[in-house]
PDB file of N, CA and C in Angstrom:
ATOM      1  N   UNK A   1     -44.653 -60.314  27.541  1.00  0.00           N
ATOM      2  CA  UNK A   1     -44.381 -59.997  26.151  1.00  0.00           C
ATOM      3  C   UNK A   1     -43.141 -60.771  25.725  1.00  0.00           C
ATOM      4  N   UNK A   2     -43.387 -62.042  25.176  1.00  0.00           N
ATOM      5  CA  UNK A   2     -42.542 -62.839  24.546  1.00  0.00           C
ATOM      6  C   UNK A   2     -41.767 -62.542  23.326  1.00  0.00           C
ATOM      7  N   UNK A   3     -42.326 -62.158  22.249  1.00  0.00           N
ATOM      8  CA  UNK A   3     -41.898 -61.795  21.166  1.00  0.00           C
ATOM      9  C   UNK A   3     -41.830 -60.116  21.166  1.00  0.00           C
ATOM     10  N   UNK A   4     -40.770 -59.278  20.268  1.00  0.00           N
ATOM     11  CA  UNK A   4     -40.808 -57.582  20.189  1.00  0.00           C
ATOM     12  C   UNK A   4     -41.834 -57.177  19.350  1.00  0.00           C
ATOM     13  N   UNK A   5     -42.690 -58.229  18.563  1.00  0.00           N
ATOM     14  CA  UNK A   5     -43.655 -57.619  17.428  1.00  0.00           C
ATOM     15  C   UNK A   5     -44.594 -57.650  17.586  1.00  0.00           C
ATOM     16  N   UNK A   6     -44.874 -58.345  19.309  1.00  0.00           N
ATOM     17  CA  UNK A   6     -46.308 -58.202  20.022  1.00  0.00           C
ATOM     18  C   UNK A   6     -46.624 -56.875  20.748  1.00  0.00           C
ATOM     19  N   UNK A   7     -47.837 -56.598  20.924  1.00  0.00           N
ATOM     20  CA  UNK A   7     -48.291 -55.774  22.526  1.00  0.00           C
ATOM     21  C   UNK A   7     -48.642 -56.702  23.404  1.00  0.00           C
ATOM     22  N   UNK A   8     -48.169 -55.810  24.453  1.00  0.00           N
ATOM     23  CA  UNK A   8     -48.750 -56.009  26.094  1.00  0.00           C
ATOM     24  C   UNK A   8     -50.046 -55.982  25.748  1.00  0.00           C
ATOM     25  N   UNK A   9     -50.573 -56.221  27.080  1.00  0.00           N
ATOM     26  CA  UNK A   9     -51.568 -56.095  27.366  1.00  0.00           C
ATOM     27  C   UNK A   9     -52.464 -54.942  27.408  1.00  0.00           C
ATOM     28  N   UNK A  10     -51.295 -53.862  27.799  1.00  0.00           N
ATOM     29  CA  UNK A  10     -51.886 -52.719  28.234  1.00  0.00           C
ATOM     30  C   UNK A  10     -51.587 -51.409  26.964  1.00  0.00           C
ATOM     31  N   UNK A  11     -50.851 -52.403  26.166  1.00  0.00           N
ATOM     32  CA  UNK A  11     -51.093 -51.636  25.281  1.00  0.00           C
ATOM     33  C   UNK A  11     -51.755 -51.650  24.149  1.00  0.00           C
ATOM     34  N   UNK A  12     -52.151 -53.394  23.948  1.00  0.00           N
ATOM     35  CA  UNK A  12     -53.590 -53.847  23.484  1.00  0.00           C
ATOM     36  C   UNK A  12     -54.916 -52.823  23.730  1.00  0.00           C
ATOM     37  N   UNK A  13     -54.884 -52.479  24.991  1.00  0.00           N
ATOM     38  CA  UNK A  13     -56.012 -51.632  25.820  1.00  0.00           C
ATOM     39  C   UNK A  13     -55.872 -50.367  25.066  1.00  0.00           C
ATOM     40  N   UNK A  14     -54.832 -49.421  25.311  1.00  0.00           N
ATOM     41  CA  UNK A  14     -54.695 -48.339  24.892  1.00  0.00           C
ATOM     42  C   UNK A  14     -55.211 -48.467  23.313  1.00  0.00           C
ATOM     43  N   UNK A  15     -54.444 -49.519  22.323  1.00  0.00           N
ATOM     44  CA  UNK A  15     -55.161 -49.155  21.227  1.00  0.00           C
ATOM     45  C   UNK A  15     -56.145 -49.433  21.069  1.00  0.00           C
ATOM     46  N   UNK A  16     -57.314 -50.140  21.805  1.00  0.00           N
ATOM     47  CA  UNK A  16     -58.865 -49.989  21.720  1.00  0.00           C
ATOM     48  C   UNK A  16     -59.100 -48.781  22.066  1.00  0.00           C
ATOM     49  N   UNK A  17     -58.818 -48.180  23.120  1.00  0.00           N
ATOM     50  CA  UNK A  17     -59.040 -46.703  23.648  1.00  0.00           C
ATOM     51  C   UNK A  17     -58.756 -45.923  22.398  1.00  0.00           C
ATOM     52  N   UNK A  18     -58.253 -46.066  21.620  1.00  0.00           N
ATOM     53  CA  UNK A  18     -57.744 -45.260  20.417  1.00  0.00           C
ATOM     54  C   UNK A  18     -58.644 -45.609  19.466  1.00  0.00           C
ATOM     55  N   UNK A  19     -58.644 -46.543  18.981  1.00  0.00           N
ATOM     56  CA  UNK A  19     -59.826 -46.865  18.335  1.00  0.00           C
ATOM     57  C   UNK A  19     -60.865 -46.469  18.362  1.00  0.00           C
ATOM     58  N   UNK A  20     -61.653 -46.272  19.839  1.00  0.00           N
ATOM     59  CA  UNK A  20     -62.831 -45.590  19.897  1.00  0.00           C
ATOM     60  C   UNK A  20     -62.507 -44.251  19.940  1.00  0.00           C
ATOM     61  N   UNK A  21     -61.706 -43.540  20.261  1.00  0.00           N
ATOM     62  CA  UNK A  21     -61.346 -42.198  19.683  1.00  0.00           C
ATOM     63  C   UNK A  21     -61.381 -41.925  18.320  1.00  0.00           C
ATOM     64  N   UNK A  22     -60.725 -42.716  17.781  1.00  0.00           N
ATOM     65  CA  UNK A  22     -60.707 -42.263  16.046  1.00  0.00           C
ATOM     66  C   UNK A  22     -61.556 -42.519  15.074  1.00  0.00           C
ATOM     67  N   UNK A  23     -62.781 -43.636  15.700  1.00  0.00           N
ATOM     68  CA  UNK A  23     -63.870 -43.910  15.274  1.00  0.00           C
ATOM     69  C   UNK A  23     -64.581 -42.313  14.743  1.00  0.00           C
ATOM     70  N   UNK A  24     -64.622 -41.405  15.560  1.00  0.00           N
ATOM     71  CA  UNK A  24     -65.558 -40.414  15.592  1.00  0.00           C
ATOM     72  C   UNK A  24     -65.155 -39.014  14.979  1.00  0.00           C
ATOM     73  N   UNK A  25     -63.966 -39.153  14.066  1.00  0.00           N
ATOM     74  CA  UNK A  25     -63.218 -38.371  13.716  1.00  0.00           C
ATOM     75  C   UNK A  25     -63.867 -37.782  11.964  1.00  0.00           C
ATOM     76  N   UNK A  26     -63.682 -36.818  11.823  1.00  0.00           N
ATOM     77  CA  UNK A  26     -63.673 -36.487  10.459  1.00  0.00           C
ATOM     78  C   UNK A  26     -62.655 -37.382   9.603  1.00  0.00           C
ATOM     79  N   UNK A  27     -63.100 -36.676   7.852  1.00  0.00           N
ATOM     80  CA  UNK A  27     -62.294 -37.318   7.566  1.00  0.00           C
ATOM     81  C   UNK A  27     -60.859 -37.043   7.617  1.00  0.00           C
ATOM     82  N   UNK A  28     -60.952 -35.980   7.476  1.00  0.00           N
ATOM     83  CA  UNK A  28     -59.952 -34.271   7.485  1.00  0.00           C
ATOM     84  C   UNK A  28     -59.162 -34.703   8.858  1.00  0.00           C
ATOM     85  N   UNK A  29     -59.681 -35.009   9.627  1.00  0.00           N
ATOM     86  CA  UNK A  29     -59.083 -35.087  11.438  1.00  0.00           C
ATOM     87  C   UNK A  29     -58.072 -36.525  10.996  1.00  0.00           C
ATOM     88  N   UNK A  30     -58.850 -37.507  10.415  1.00  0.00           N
ATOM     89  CA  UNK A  30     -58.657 -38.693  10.537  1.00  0.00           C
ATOM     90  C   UNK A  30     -56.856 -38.776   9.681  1.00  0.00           C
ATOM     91  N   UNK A  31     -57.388 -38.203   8.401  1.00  0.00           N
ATOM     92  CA  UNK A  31     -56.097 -38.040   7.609  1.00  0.00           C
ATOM     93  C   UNK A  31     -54.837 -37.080   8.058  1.00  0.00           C
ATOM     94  N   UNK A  32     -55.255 -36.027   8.978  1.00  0.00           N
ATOM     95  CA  UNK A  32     -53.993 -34.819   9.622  1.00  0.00           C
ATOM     96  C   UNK A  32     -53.298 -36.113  10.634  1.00  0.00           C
ATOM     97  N   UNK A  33     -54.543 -36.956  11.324  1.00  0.00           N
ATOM     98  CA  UNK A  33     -53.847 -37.831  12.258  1.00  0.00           C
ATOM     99  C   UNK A  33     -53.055 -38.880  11.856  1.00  0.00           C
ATOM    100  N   UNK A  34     -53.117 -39.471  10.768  1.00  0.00           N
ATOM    101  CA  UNK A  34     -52.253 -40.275  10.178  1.00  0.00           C
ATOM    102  C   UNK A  34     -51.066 -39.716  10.109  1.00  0.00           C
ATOM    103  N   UNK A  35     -51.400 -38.374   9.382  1.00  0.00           N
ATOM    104  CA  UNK A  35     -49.923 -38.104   8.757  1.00  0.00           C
ATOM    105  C   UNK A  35     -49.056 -37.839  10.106  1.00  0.00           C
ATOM    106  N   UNK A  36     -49.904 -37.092  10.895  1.00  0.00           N
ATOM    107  CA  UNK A  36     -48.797 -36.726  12.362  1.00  0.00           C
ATOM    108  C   UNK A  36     -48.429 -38.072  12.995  1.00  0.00           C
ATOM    109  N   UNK A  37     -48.917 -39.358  13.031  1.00  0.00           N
ATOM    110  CA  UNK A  37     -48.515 -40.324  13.695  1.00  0.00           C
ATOM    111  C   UNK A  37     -47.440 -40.604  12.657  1.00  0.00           C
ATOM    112  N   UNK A  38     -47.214 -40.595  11.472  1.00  0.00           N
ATOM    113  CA  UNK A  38     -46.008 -40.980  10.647  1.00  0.00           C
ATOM    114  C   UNK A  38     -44.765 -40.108  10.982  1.00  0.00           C
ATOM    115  N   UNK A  39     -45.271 -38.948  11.107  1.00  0.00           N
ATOM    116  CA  UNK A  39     -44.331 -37.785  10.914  1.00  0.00           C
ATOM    117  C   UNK A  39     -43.513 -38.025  12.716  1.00  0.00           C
ATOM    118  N   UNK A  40     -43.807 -38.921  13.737  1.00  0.00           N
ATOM    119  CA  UNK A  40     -43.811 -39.023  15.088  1.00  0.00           C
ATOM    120  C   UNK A  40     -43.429 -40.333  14.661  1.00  0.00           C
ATOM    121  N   UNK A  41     -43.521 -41.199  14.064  1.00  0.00           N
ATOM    122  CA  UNK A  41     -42.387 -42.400  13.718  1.00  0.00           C
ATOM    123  C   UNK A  41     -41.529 -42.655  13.534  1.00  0.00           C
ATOM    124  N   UNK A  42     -41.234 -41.450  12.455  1.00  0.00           N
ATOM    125  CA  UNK A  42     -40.113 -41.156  11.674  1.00  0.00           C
ATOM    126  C   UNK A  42     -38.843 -40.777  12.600  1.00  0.00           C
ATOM    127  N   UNK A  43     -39.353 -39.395  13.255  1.00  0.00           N
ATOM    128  CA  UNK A  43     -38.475 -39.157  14.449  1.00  0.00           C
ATOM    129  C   UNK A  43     -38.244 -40.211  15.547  1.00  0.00           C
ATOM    130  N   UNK A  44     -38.824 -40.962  15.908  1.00  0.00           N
ATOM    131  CA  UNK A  44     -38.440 -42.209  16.149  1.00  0.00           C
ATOM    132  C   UNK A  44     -37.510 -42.624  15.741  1.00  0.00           C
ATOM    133  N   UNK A  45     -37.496 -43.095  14.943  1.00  0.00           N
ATOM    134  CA  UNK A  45     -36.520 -43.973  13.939  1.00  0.00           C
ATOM    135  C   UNK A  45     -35.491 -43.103  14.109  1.00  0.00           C
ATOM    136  N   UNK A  46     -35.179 -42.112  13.795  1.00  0.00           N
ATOM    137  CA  UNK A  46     -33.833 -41.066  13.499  1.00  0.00           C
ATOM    138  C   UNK A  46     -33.433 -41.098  14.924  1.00  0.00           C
ATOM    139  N   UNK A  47     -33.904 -40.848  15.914  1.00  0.00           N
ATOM    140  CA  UNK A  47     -34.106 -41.230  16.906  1.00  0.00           C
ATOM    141  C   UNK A  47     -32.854 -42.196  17.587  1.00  0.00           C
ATOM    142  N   UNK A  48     -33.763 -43.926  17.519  1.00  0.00           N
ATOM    143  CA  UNK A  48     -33.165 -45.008  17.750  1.00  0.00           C
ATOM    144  C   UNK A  48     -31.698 -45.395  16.217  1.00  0.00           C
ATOM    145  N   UNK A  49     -32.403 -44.446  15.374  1.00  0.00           N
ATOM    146  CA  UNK A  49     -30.971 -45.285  14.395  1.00  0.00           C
ATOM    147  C   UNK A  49     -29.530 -43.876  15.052  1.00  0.00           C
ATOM    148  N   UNK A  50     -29.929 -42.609  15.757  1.00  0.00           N
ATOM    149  CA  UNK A  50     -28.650 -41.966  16.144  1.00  0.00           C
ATOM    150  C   UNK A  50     -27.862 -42.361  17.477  1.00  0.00           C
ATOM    151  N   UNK A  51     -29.109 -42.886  18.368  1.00  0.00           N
ATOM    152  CA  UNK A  51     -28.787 -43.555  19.520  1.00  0.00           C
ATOM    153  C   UNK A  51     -27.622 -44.837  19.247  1.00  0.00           C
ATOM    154  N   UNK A  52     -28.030 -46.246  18.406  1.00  0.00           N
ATOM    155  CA  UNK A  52     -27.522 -46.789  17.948  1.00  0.00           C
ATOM    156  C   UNK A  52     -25.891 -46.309  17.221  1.00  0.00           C
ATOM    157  N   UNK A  53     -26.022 -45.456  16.647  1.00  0.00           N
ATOM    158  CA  UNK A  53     -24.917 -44.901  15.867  1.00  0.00           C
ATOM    159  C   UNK A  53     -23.783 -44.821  16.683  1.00  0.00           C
ATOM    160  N   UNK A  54     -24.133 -44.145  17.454  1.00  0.00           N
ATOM    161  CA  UNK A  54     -23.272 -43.264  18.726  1.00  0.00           C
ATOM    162  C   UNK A  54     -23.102 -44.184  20.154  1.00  0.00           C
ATOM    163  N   UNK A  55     -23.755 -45.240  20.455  1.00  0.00           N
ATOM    164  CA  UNK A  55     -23.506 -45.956  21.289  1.00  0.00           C
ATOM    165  C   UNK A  55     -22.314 -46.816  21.495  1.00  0.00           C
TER     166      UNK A  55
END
């Protein structure tokens, strides 16, 4: 992994694996899952920007 804005390999994989998971989803499932993967970003971010802060 040369560049930070690529995937691995293996995580290339995982998001096909995901893909075919979410293929089969409602729409209802599909949209709760969006929002929870945002809402799991976010904390991320607050995350790496308090880590940063405080380092």
């Amino acid at each position: 992994m040369d560049m930070p804005g690529q995937l691995t390999l293996e995580q290339q994989f995982q998001l096909q694996v995901l893909k075919d998971q979410v293929r089969n989803l409602s729409h209802e499932d599909a949209q709760n899952y969006v929002v929870e993967v945002m809402r799991q970003m976010m904390v991320k971010d607050n995350l790496v920007k308090h880590l940063l802060k405080n380092a």
